[in-house]
PDB file of N, CA and C in Angstrom:
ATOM      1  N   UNK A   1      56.501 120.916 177.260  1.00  0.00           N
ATOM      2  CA  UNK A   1      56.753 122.247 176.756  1.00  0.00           C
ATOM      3  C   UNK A   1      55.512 123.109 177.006  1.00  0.00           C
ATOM      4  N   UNK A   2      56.080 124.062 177.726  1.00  0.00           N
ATOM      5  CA  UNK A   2      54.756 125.088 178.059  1.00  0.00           C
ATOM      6  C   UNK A   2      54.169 125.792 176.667  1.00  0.00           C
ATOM      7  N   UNK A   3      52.056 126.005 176.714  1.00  0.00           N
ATOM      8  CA  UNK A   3      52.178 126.493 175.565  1.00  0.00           C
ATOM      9  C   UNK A   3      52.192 128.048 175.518  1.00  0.00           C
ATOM     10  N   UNK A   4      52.355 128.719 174.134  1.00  0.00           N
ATOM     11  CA  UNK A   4      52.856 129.843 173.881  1.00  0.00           C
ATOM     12  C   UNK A   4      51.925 130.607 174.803  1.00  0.00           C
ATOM     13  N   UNK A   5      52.684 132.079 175.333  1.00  0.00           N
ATOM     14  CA  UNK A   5      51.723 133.214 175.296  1.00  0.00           C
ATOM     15  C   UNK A   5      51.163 133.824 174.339  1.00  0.00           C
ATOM     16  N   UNK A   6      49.502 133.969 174.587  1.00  0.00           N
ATOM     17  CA  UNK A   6      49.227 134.980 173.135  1.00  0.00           C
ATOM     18  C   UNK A   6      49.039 136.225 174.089  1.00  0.00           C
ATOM     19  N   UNK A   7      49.474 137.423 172.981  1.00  0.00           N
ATOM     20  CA  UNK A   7      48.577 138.885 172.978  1.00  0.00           C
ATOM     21  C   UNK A   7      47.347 139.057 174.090  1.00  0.00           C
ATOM     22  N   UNK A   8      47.844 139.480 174.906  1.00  0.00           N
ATOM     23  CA  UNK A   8      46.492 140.243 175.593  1.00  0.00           C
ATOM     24  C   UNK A   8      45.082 141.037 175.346  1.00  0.00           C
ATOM     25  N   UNK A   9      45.604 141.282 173.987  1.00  0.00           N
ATOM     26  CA  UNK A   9      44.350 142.382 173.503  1.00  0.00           C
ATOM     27  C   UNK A   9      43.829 141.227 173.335  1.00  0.00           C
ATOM     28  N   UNK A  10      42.071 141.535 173.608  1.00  0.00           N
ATOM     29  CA  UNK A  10      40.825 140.931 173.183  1.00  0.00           C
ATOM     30  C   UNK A  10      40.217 141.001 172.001  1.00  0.00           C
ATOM     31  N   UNK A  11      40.422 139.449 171.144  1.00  0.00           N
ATOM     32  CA  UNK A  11      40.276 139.258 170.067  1.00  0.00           C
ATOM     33  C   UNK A  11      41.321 139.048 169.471  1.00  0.00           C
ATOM     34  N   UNK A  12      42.890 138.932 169.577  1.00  0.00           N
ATOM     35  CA  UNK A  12      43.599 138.750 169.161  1.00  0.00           C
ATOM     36  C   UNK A  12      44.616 137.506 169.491  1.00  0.00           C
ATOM     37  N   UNK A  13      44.669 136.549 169.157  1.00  0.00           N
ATOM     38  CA  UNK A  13      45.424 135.287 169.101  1.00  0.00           C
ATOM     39  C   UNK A  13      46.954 134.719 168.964  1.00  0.00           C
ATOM     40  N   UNK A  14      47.626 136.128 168.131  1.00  0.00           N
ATOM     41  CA  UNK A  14      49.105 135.924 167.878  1.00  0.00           C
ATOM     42  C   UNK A  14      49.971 135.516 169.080  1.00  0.00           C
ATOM     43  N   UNK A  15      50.733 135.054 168.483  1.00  0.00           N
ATOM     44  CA  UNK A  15      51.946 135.185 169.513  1.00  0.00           C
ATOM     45  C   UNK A  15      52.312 136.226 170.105  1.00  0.00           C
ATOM     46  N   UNK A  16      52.547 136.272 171.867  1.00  0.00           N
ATOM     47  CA  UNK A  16      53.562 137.169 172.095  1.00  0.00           C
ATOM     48  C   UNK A  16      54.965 137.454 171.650  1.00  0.00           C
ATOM     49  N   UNK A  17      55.279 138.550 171.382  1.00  0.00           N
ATOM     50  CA  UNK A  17      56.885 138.836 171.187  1.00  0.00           C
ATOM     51  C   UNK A  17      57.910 138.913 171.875  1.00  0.00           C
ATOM     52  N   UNK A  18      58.947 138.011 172.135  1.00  0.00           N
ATOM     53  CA  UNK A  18      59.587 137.859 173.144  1.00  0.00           C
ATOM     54  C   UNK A  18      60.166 138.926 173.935  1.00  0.00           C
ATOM     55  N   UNK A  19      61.315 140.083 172.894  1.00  0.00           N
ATOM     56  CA  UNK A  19      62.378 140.612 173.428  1.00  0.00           C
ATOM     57  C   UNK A  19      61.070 141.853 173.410  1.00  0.00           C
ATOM     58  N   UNK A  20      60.355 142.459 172.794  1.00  0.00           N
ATOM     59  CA  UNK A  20      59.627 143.609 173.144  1.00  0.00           C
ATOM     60  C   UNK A  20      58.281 143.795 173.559  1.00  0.00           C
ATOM     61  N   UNK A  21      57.903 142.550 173.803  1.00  0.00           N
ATOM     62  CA  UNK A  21      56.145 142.331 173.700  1.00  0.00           C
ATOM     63  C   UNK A  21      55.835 142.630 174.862  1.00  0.00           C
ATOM     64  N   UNK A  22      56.322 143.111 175.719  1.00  0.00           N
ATOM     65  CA  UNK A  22      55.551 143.280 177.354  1.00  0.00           C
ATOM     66  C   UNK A  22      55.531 145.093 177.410  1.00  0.00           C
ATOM     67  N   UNK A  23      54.716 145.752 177.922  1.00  0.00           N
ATOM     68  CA  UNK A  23      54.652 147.161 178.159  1.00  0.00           C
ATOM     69  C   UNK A  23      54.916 147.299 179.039  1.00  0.00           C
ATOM     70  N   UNK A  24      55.745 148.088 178.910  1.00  0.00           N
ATOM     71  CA  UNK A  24      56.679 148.919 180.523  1.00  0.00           C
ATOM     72  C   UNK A  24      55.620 149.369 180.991  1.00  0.00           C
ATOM     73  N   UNK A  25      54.783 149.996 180.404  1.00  0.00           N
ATOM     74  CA  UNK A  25      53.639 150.976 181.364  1.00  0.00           C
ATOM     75  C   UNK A  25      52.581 150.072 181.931  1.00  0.00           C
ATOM     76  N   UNK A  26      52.267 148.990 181.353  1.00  0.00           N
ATOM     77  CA  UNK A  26      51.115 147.823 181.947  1.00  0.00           C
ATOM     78  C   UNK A  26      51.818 146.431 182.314  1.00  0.00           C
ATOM     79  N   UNK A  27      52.524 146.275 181.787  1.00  0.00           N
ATOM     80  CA  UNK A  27      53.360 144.997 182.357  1.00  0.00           C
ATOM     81  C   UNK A  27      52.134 143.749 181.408  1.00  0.00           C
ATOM     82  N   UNK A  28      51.731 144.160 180.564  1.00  0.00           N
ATOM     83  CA  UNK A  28      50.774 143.248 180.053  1.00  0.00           C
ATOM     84  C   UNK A  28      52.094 142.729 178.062  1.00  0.00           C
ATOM     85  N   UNK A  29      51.559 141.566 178.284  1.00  0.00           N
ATOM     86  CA  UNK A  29      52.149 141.026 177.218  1.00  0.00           C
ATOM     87  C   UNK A  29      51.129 141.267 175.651  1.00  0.00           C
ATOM     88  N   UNK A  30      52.506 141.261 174.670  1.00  0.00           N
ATOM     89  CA  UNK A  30      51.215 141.863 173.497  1.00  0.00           C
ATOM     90  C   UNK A  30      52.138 141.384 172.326  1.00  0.00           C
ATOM     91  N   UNK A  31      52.019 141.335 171.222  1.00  0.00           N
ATOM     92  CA  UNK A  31      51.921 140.169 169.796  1.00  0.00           C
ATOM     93  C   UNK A  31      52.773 141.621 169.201  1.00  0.00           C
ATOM     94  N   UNK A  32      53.710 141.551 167.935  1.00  0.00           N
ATOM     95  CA  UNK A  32      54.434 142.724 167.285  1.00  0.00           C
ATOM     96  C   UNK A  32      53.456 143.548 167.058  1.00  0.00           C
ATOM     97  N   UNK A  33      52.404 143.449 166.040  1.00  0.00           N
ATOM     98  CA  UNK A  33      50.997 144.671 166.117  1.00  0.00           C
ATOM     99  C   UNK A  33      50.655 145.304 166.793  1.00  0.00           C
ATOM    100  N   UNK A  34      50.544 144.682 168.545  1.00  0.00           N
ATOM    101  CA  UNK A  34      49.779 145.400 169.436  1.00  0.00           C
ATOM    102  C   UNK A  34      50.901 146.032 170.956  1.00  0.00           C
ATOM    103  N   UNK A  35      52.009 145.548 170.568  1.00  0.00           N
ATOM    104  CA  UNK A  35      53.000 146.035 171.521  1.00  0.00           C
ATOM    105  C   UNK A  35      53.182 147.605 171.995  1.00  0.00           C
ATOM    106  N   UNK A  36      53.492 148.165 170.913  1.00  0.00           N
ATOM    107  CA  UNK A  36      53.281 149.722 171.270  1.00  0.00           C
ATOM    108  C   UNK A  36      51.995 150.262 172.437  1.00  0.00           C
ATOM    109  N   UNK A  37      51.981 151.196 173.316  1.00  0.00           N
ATOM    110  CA  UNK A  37      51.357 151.686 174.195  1.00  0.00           C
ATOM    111  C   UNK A  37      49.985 152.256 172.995  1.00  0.00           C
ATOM    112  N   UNK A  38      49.945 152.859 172.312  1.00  0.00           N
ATOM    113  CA  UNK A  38      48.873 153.556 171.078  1.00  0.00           C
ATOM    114  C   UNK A  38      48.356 152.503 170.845  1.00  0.00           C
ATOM    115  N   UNK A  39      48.675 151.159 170.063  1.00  0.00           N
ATOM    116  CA  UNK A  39      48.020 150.427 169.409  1.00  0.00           C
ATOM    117  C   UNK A  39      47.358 149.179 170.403  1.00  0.00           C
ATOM    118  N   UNK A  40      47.613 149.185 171.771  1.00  0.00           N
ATOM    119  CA  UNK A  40      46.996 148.382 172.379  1.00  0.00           C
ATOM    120  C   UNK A  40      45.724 148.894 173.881  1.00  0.00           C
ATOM    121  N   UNK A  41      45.525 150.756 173.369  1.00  0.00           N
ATOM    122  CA  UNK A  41      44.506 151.389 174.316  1.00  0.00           C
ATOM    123  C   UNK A  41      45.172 151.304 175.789  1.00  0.00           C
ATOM    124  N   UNK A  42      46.890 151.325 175.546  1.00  0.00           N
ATOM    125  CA  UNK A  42      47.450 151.603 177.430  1.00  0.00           C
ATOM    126  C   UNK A  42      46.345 151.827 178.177  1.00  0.00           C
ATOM    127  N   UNK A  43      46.246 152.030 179.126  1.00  0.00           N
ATOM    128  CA  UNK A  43      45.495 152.980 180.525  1.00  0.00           C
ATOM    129  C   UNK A  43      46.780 153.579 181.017  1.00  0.00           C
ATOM    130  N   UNK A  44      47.534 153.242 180.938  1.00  0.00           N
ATOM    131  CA  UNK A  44      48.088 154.306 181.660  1.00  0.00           C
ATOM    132  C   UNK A  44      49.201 155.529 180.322  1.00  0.00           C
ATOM    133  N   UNK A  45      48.730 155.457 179.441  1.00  0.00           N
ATOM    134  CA  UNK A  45      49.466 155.892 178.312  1.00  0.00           C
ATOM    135  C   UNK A  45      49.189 157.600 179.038  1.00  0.00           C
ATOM    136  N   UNK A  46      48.078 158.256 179.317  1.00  0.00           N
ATOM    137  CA  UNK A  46      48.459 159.841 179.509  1.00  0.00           C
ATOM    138  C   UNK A  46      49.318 159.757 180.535  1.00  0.00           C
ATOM    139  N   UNK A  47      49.296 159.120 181.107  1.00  0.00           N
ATOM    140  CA  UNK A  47      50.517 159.578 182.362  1.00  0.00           C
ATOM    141  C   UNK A  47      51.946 158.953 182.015  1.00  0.00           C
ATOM    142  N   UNK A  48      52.101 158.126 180.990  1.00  0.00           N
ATOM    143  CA  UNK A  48      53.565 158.160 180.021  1.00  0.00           C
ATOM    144  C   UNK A  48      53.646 159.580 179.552  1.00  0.00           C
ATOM    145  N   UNK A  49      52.586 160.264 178.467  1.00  0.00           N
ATOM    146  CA  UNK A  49      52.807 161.099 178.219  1.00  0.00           C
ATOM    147  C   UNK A  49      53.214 162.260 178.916  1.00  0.00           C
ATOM    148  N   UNK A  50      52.559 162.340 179.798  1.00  0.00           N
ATOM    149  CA  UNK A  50      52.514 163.200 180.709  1.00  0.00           C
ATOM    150  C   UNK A  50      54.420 163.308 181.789  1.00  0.00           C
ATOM    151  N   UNK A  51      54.529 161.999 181.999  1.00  0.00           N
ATOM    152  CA  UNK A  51      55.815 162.070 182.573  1.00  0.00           C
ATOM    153  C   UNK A  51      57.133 162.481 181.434  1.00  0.00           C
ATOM    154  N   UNK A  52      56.838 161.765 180.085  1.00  0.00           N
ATOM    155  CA  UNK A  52      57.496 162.623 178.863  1.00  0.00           C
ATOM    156  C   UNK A  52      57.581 164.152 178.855  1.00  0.00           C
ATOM    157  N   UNK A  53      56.520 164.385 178.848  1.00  0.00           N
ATOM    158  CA  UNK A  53      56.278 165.884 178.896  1.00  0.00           C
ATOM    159  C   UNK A  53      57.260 167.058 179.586  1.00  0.00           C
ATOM    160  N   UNK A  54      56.816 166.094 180.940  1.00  0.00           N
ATOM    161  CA  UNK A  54      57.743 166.815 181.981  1.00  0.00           C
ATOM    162  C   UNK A  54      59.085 166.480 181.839  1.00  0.00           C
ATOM    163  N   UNK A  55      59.656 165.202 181.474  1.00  0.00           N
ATOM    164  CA  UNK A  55      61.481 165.525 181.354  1.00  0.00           C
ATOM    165  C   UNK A  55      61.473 166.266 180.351  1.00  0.00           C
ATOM    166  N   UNK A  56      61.088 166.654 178.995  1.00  0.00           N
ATOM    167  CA  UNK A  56      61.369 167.461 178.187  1.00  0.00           C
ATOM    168  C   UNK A  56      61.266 168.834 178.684  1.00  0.00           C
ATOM    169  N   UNK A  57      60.354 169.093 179.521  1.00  0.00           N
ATOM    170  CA  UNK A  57      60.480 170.345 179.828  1.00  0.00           C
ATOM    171  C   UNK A  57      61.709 170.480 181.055  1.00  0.00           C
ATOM    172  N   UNK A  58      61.386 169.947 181.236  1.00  0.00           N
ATOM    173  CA  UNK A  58      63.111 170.201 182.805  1.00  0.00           C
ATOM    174  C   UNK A  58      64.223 170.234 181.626  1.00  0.00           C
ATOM    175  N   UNK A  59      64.416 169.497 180.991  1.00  0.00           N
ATOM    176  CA  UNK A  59      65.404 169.623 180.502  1.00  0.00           C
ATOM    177  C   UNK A  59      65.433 170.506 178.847  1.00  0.00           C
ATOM    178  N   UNK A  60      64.503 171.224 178.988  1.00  0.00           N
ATOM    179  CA  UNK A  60      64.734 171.774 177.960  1.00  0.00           C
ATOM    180  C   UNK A  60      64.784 173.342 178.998  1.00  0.00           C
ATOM    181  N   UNK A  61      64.480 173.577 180.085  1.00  0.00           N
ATOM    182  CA  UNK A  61      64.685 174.640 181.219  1.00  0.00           C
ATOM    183  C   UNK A  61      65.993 174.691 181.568  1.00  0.00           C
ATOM    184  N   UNK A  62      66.924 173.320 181.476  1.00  0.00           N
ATOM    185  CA  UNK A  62      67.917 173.371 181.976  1.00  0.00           C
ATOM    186  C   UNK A  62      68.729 173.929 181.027  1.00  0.00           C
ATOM    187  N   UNK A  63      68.991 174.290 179.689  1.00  0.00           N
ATOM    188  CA  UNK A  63      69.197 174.597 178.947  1.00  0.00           C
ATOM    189  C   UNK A  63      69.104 176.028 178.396  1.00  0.00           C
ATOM    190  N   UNK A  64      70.761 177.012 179.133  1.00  0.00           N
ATOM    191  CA  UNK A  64      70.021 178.424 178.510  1.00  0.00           C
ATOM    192  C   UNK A  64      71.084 178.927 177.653  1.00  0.00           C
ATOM    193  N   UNK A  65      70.654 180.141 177.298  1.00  0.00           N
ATOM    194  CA  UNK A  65      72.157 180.669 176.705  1.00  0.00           C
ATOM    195  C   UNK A  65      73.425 181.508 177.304  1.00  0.00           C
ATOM    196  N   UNK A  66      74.307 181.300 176.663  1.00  0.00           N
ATOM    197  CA  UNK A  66      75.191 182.005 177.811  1.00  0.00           C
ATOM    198  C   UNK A  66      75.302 183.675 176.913  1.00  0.00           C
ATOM    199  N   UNK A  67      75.170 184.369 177.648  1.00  0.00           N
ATOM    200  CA  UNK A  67      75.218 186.018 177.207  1.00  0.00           C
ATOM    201  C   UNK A  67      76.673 186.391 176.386  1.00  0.00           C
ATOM    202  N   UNK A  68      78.149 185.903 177.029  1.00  0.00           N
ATOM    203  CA  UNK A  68      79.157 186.337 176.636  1.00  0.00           C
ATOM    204  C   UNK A  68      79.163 185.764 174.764  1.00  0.00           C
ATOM    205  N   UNK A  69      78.813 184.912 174.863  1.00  0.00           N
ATOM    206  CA  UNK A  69      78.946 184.383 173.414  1.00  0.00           C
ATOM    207  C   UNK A  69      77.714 185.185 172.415  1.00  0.00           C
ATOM    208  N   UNK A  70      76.790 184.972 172.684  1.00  0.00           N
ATOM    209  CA  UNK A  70      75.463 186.354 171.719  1.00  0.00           C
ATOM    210  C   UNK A  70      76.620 187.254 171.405  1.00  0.00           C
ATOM    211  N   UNK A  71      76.959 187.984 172.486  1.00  0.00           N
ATOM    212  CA  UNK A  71      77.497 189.203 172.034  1.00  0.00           C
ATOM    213  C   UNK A  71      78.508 189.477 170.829  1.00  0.00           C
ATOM    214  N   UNK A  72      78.529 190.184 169.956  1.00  0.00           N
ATOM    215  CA  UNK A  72      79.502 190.418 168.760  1.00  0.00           C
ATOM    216  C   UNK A  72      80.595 190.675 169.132  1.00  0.00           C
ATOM    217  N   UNK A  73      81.933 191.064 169.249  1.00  0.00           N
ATOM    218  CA  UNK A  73      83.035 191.715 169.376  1.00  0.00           C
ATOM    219  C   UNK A  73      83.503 192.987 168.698  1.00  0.00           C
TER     220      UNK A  73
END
């Protein structure tokens, strides 16, 4: 039996978490505490943000009002 993965962060020993413990943005494995991109110092976390940023804005551009309806009758 292979032994467990621990947590990547340095200094930390836990177990990895199976179904969520790997970061999409680093591909690095991490323990329930340190899984999130914030709590484990990403490197590449501004450019998550940053790509967030931008679908919210496209799609909040894509999004206008239509004039006939404003109007009162």
């Amino acid at each position: 039996m292979p032994a467990k993965k621990r947590c990547q962060l340095d200094g930390c020993r836990n177990a990895v978490q199976r179904i969520a413990g790997e970061c999409s943005h680093c591909s690095s494995h991490y323990c329930t505490s340190h899984r999130l991109p914030e709590t484990h110092a990403c490197g590449k976390l501004t450019e998550c943000k940053q790509q967030a940023f931008e679908a919210n804005r496209a799609k909040l551009e894509s999004q206008t009002a239509i004039a006939d309806k404003l109007v009162a009758s």
